[in-house]
C-alpha atoms as a PDB file:
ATOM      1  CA  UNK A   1      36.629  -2.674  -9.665  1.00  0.00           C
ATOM      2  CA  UNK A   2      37.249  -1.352  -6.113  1.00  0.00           C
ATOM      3  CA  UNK A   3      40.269  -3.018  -4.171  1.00  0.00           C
ATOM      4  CA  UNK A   4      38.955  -4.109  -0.353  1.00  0.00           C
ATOM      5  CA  UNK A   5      42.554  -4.700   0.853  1.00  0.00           C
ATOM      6  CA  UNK A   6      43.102  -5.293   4.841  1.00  0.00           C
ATOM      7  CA  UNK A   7      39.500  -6.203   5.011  1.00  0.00           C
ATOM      8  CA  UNK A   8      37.933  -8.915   6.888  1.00  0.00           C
ATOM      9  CA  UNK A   9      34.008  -9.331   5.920  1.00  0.00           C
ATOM     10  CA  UNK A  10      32.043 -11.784   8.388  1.00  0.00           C
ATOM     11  CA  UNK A  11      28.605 -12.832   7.265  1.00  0.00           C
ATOM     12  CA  UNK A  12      26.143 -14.503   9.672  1.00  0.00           C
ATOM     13  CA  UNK A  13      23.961 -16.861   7.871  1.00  0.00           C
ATOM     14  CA  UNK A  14      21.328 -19.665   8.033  1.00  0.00           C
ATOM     15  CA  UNK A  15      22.367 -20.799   4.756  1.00  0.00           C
ATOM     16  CA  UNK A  16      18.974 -19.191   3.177  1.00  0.00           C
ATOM     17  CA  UNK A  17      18.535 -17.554  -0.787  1.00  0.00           C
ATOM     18  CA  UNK A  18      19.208 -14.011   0.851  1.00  0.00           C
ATOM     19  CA  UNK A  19      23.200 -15.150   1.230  1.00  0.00           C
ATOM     20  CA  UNK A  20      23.243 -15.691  -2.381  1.00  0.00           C
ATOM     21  CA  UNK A  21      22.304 -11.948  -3.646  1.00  0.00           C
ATOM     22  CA  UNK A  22      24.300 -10.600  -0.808  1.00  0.00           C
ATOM     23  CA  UNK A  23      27.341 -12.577  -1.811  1.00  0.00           C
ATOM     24  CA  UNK A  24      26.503 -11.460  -5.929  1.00  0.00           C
ATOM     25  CA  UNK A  25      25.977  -8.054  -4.997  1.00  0.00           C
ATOM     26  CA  UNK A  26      29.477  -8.019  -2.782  1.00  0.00           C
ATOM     27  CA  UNK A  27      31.313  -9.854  -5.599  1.00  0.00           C
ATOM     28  CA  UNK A  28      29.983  -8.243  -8.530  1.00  0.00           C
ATOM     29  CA  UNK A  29      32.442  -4.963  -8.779  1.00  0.00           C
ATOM     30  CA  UNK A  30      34.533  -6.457  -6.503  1.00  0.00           C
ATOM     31  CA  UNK A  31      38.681  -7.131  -7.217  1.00  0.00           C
ATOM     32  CA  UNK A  32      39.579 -10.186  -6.162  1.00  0.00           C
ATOM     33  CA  UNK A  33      43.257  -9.687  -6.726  1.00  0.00           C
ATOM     34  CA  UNK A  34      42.996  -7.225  -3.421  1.00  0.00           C
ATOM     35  CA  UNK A  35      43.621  -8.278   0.129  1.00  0.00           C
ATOM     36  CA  UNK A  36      40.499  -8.806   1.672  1.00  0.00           C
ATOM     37  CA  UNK A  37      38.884 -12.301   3.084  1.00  0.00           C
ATOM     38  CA  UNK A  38      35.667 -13.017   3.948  1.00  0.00           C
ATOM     39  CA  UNK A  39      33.706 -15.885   6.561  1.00  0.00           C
ATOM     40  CA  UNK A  40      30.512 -16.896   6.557  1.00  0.00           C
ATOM     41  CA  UNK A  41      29.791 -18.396   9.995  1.00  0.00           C
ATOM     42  CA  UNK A  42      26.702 -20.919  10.016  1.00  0.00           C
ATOM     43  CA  UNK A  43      25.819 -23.418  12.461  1.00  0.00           C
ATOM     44  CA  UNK A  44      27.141 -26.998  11.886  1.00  0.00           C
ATOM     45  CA  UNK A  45      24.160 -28.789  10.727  1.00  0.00           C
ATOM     46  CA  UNK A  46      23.139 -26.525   8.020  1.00  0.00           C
ATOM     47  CA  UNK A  47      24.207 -26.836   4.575  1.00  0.00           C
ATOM     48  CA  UNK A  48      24.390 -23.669   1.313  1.00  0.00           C
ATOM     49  CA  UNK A  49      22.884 -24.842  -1.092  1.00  0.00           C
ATOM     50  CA  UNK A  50      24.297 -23.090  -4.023  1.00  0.00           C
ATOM     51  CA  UNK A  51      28.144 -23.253  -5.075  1.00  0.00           C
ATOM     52  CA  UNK A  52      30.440 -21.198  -3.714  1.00  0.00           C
ATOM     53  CA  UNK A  53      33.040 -22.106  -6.627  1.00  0.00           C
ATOM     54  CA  UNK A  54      32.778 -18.526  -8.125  1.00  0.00           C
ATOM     55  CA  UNK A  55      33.472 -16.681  -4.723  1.00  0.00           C
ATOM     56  CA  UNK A  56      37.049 -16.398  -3.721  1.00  0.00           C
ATOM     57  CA  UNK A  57      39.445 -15.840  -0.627  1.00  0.00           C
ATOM     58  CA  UNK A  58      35.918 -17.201   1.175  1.00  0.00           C
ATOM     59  CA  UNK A  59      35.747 -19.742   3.818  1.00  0.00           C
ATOM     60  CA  UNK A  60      33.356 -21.147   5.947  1.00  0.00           C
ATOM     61  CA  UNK A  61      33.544 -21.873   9.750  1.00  0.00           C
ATOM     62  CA  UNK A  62      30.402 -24.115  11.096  1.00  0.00           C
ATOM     63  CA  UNK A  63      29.497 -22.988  14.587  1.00  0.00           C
ATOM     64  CA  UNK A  64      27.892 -25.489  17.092  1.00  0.00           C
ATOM     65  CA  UNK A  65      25.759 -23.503  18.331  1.00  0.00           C
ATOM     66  CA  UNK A  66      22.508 -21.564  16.544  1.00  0.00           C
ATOM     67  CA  UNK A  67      22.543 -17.928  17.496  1.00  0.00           C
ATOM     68  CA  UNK A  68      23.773 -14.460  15.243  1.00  0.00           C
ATOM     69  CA  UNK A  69      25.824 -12.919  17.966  1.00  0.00           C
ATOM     70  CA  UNK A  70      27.538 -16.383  18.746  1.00  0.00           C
ATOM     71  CA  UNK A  71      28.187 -17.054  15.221  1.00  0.00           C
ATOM     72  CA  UNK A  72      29.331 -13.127  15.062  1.00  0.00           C
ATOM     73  CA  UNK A  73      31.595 -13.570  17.469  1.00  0.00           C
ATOM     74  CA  UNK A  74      33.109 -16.893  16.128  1.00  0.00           C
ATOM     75  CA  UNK A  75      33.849 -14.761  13.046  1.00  0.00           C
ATOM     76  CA  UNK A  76      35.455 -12.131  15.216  1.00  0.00           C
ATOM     77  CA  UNK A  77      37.572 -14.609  16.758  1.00  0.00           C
ATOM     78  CA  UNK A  78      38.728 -15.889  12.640  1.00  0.00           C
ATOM     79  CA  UNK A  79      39.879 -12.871  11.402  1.00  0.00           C
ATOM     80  CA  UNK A  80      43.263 -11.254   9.972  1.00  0.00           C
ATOM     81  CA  UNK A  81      42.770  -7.918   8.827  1.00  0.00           C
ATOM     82  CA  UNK A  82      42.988  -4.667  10.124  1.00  0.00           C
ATOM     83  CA  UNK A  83      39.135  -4.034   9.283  1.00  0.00           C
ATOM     84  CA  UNK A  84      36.298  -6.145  10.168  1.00  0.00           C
ATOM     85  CA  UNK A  85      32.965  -5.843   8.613  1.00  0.00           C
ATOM     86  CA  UNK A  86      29.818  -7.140  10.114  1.00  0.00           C
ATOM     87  CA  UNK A  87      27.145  -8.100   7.894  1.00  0.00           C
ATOM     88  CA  UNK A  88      23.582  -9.706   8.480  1.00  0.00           C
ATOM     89  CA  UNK A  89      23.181 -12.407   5.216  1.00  0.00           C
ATOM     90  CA  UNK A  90      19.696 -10.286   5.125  1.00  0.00           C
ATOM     91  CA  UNK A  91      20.876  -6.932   3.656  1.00  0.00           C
ATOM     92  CA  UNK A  92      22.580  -6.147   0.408  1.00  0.00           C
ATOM     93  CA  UNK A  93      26.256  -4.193  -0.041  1.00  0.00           C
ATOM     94  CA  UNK A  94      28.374  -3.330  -3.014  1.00  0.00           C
ATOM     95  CA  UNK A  95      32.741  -3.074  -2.654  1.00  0.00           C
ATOM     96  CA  UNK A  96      32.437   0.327  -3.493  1.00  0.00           C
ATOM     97  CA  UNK A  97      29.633   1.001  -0.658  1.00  0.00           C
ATOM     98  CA  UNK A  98      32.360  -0.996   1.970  1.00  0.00           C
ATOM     99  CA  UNK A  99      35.225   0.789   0.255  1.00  0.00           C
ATOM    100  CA  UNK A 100      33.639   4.253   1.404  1.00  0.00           C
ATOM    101  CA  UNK A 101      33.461   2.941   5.097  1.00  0.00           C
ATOM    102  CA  UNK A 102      36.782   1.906   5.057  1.00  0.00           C
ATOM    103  CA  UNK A 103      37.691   5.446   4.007  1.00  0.00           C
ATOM    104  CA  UNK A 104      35.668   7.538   6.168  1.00  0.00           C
ATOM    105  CA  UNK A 105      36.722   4.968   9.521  1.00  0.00           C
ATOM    106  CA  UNK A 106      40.112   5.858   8.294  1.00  0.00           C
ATOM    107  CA  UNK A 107      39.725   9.379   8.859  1.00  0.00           C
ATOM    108  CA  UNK A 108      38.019   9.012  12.310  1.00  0.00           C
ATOM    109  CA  UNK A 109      41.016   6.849  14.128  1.00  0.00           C
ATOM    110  CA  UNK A 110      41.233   4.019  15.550  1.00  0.00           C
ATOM    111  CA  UNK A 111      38.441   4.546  18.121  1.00  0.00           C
ATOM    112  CA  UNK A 112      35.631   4.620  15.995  1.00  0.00           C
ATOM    113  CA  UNK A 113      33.128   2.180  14.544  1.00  0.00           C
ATOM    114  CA  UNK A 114      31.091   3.056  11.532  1.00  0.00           C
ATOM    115  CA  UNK A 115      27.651   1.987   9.408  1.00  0.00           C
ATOM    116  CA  UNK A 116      25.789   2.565   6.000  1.00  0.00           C
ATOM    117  CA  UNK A 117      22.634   4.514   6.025  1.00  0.00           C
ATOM    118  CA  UNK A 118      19.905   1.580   5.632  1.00  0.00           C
ATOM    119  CA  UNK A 119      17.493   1.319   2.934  1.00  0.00           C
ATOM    120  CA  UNK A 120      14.495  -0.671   2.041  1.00  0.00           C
ATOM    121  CA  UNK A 121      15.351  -2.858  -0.750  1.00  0.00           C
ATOM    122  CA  UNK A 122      12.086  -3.470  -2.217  1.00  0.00           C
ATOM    123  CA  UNK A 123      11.608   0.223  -2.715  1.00  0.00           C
ATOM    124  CA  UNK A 124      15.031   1.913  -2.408  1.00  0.00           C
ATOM    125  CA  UNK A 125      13.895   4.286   0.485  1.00  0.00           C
ATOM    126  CA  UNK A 126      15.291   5.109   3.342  1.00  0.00           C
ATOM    127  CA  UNK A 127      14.300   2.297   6.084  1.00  0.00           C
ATOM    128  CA  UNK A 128      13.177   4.568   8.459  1.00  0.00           C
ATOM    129  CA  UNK A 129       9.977   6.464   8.784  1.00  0.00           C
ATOM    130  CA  UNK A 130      10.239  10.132   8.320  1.00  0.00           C
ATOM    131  CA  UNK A 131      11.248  11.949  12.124  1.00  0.00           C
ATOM    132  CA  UNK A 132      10.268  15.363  11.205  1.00  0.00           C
ATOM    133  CA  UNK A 133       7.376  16.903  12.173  1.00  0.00           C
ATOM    134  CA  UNK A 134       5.807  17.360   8.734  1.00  0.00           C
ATOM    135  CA  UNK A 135       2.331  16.453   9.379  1.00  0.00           C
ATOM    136  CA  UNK A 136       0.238  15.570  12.842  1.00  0.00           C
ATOM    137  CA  UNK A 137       0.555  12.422  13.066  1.00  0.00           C
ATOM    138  CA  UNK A 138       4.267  12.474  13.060  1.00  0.00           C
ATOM    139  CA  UNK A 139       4.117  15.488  15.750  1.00  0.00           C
ATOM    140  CA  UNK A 140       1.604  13.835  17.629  1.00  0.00           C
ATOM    141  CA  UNK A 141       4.013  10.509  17.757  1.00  0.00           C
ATOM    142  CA  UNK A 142       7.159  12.865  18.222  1.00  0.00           C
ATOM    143  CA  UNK A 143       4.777  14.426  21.607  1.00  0.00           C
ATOM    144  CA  UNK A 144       4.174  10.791  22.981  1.00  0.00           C
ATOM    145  CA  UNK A 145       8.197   9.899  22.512  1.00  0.00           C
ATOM    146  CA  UNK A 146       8.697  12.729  24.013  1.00  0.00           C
ATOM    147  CA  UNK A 147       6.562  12.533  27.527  1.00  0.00           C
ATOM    148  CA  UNK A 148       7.030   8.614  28.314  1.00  0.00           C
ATOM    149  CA  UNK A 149      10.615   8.102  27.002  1.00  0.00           C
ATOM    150  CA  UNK A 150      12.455  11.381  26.531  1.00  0.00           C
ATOM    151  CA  UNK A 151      13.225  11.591  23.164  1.00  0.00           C
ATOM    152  CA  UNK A 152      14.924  13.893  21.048  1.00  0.00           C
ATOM    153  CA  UNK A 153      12.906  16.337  18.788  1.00  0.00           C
ATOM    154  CA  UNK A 154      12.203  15.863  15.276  1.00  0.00           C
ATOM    155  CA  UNK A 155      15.481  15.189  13.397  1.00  0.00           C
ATOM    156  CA  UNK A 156      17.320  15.211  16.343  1.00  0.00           C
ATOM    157  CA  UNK A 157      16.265  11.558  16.965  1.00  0.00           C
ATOM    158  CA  UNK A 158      18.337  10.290  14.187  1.00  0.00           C
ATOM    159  CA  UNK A 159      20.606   7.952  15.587  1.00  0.00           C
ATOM    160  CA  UNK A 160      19.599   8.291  19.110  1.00  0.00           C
ATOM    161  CA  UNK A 161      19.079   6.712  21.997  1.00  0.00           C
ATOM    162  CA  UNK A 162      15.760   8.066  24.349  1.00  0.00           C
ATOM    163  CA  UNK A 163      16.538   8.246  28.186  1.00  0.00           C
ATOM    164  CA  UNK A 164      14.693   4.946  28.018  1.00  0.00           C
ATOM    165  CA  UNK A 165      17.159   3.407  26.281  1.00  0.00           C
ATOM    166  CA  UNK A 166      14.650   3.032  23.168  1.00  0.00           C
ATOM    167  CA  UNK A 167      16.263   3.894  19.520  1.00  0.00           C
ATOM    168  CA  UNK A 168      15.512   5.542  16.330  1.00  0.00           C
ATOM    169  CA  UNK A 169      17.409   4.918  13.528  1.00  0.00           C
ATOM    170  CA  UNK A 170      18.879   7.492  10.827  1.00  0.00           C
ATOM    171  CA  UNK A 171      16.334   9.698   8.820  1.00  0.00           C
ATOM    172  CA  UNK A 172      19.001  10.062   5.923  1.00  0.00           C
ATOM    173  CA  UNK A 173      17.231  14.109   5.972  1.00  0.00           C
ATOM    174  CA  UNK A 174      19.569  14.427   8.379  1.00  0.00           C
ATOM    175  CA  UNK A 175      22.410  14.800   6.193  1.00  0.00           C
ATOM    176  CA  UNK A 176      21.733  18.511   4.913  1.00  0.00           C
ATOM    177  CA  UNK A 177      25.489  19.460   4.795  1.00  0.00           C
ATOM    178  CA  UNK A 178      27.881  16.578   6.086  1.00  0.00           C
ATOM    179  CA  UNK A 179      27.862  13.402   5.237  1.00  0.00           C
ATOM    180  CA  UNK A 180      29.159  11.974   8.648  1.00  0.00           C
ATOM    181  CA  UNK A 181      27.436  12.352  11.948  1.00  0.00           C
ATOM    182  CA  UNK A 182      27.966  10.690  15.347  1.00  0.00           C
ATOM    183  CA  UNK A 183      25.280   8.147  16.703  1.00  0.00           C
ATOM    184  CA  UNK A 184      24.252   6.884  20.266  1.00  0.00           C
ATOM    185  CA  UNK A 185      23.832   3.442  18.456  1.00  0.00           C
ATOM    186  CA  UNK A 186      24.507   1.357  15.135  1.00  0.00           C
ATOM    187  CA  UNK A 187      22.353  -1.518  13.758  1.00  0.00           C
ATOM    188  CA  UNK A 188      23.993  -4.643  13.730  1.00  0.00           C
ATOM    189  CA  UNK A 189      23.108  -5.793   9.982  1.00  0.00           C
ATOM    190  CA  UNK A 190      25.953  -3.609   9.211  1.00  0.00           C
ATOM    191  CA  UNK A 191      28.778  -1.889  11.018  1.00  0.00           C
ATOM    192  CA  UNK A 192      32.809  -1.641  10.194  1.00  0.00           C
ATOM    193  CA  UNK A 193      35.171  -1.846  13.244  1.00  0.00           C
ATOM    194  CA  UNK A 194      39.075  -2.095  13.774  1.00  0.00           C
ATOM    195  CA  UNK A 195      39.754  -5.557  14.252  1.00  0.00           C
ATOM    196  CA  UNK A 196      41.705  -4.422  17.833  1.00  0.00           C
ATOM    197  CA  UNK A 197      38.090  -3.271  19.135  1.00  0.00           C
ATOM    198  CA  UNK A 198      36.080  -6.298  18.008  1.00  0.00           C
ATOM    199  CA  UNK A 199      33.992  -7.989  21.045  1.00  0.00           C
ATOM    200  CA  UNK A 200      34.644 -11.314  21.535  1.00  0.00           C
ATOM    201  CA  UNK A 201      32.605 -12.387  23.953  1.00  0.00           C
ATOM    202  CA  UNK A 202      28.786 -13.453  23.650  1.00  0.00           C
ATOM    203  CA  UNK A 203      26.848 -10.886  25.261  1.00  0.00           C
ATOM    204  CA  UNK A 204      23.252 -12.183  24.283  1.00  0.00           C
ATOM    205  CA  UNK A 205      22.096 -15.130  26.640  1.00  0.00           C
ATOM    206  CA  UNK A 206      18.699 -16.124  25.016  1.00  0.00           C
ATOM    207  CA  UNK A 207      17.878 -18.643  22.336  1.00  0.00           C
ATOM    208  CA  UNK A 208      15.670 -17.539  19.126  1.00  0.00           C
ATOM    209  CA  UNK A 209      16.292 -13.854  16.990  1.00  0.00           C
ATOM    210  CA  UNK A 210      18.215 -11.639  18.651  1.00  0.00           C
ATOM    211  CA  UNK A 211      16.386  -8.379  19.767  1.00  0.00           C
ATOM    212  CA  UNK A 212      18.087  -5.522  20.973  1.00  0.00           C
ATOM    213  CA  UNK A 213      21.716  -7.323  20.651  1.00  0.00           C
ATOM    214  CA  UNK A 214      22.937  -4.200  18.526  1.00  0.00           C
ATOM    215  CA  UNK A 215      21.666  -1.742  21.428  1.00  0.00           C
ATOM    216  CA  UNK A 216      24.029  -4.097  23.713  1.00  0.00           C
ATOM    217  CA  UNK A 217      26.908  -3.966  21.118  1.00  0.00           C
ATOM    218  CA  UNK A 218      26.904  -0.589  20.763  1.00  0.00           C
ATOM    219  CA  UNK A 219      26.655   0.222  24.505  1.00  0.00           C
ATOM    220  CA  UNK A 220      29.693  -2.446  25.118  1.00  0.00           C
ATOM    221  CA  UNK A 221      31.440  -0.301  22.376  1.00  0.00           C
ATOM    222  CA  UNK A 222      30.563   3.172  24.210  1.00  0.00           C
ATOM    223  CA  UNK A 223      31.578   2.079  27.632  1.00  0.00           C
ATOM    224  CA  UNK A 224      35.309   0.971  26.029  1.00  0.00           C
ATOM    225  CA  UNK A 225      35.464   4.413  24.189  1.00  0.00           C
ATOM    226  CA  UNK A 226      34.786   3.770  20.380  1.00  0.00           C
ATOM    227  CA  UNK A 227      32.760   6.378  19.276  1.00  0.00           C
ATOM    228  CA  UNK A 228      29.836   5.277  17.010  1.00  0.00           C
ATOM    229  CA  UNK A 229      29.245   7.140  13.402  1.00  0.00           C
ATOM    230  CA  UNK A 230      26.900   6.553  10.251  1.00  0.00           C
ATOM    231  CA  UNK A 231      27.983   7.823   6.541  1.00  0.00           C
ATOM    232  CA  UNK A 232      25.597   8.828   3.793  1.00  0.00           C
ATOM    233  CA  UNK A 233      28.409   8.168   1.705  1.00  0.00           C
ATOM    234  CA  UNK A 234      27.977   4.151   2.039  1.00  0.00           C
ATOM    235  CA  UNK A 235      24.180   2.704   1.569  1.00  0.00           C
ATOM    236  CA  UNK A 236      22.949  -0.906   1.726  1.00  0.00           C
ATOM    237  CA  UNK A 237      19.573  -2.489   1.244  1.00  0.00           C
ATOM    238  CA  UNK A 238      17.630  -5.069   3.980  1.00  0.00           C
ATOM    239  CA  UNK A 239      13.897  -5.146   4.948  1.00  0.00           C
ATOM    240  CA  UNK A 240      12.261  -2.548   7.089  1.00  0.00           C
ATOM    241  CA  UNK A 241      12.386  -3.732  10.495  1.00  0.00           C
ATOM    242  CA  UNK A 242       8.829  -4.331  12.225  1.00  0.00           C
ATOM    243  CA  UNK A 243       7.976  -4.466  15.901  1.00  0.00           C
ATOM    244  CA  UNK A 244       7.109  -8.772  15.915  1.00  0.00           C
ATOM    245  CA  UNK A 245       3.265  -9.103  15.996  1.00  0.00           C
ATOM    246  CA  UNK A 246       3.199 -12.908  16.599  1.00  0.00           C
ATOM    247  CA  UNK A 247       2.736 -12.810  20.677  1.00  0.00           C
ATOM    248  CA  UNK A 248       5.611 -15.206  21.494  1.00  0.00           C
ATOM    249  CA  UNK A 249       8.193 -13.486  19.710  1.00  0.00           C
ATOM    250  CA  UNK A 250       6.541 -10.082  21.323  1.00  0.00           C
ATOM    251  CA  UNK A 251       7.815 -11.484  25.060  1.00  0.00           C
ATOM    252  CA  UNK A 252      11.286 -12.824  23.745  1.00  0.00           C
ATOM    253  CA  UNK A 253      11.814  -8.844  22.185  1.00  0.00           C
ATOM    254  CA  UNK A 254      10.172  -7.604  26.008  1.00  0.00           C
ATOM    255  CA  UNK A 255      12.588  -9.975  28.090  1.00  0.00           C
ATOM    256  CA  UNK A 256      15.398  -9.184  25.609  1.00  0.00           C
ATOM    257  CA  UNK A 257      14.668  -5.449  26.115  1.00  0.00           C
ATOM    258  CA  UNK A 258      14.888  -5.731  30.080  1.00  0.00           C
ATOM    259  CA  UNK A 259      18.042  -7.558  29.695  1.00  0.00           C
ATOM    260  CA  UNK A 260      19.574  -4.549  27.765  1.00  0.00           C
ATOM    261  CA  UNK A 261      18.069  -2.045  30.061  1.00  0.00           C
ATOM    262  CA  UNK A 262      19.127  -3.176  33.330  1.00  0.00           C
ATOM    263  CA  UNK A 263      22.677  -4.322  31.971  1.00  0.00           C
ATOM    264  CA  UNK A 264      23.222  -0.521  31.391  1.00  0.00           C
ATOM    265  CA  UNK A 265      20.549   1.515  34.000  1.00  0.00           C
ATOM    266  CA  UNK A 266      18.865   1.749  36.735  1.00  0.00           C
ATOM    267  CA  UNK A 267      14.929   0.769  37.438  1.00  0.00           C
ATOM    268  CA  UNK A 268      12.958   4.229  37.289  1.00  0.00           C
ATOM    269  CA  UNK A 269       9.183   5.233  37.726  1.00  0.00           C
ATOM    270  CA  UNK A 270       9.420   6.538  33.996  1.00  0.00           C
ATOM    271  CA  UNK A 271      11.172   2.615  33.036  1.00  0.00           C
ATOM    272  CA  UNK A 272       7.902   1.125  34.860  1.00  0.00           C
ATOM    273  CA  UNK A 273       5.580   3.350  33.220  1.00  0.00           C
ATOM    274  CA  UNK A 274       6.507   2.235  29.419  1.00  0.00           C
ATOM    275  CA  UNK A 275       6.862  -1.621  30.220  1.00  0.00           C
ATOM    276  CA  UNK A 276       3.195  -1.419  31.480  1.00  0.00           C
ATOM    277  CA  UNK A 277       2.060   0.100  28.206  1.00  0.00           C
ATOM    278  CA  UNK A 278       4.299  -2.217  26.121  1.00  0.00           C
ATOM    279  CA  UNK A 279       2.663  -5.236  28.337  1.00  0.00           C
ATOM    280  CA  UNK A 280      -0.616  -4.432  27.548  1.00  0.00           C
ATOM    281  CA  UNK A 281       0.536  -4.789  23.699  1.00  0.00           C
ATOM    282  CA  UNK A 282       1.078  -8.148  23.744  1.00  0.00           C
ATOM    283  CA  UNK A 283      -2.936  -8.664  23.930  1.00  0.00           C
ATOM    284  CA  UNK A 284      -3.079  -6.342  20.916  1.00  0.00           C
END
């Protein structure tokens, strides 16, 4: 059983079947004798559906408002332990998996914020498409990246953040001979912080999913000095993330994308260039 003391978890949920396996999965080598507590934030007028009888030190804090970074932040605002966990009710962690993020943030100081590498849980690979250059399509998509938005080359992009302010997640191929390395970004389904560097303050100001809100985390987090860092030695499972095809959720990721972009830079000819092509996808 692996001991989560000083530990504050805080789960964002709509009350739906996926907070069930995450809370089994969290609770199953789990010791509850250790100091650790963890909220489930959910808005007011939604109700779980399952008992919660079997899950201790939990609570639940209805928010009044619908909205994962509001509901995040409520959480924030709940806490009492020296390490805060974020988690999406969508992706899957064991104690031991959290255990090894508390350990490696440990070792980093008190500046630092940390995630899992991210795997697909309906086939247990990593959730993001391969980065290196192993065949042509992937060089000829590494080329494009490369011309309209700056990107890094081949692995390089793990973790990064293109001049564009578009991100690639972690290839875990990456990890050759360290299992630590330091990231321009961190998905929001999962990331460990010191409860002194927690944001409290709703930074997203649309209604509907959230797109790009862990781009504008993680920059808030960069601009007050906490370095951002993923570990191979902590996994957990959600669903590969798609680009939305239905065309009204395309604009809401579009305007949530310009919101992030001019929050942080400045309008360029290359910034013009890449909205025009992602306009055009809408019709696609």
């Amino acid at each position: 059983m692996y001991k989560l003391d000083d530990v504050s978890i805080v789960i964002t949920s709509l009350g739906s079947d996926d907070l069930k396996i995450l809370l089994n999965n969290l609770y199953l080598n789990l010791d509850t004798n250790s100091n650790y507590e963890i909220i489930i934030t959910i808005p007011k007028d939604i109700e779980i559906h399952f008992p919660l009888n079997n899950f201790k030190k939990l609570k639940i804090i209805k928010t009044y408002f619908y909205g994962q970074v509001n509901q995040r932040i409520t959480g924030f605002k709940n806490v009492t332990k020296k390490y805060v966990l974020q988690i999406d009710d969508d992706v899957e962690i064991s104690a031991m998996d959290i255990l090894n993020l508390k350990k490696k943030i440990d070792l980093l100081g008190n500046k630092s914020a940390i995630s899992p590498v991210f795997f697909d849980r309906k086939n247990k690979k990593n959730c993001i498409y391969n980065l290196s250059n192993s065949n042509l399509n992937l060089l000829f998509k590494n080329i494009i990246t490369f011309l309209i938005c700056k990107s890094k080359w081949g692995l390089k992009r793990s973790g990064s953040l293109t001049l564009l302010g578009t991100n690639y997640g972690v290839d875990n191929q990456i990890f050759t001979n360290k299992n630590l390395i330091e990231v321009d970004w961190l998905p929001g389904g999962c990331v460990m912080h010191y409860k002194k560097n927690l944001h409290k303050y709703d930074y997203f100001p649309f209604k509907g999913k959230a797109y790009c809100e862990d781009l504008i985390h993680s920059s808030i987090l960069k601009k007050n000095n906490i370095k951002l860092f993923v570990c191979n030695d902590s996994i957990c499972y959600t669903d590969v993330p798609f680009f939305p095809k239905i065309i009204d959720e395309k604009i809401k990721f579009l305007r949530a994308y310009n919101y992030y972009y001019f929050k942080f830079n400045k309008l360029t000819i290359r910034y013009i260039f890449w909205i025009i092509i992602n306009t055009l996808r809408l019709i696609k």
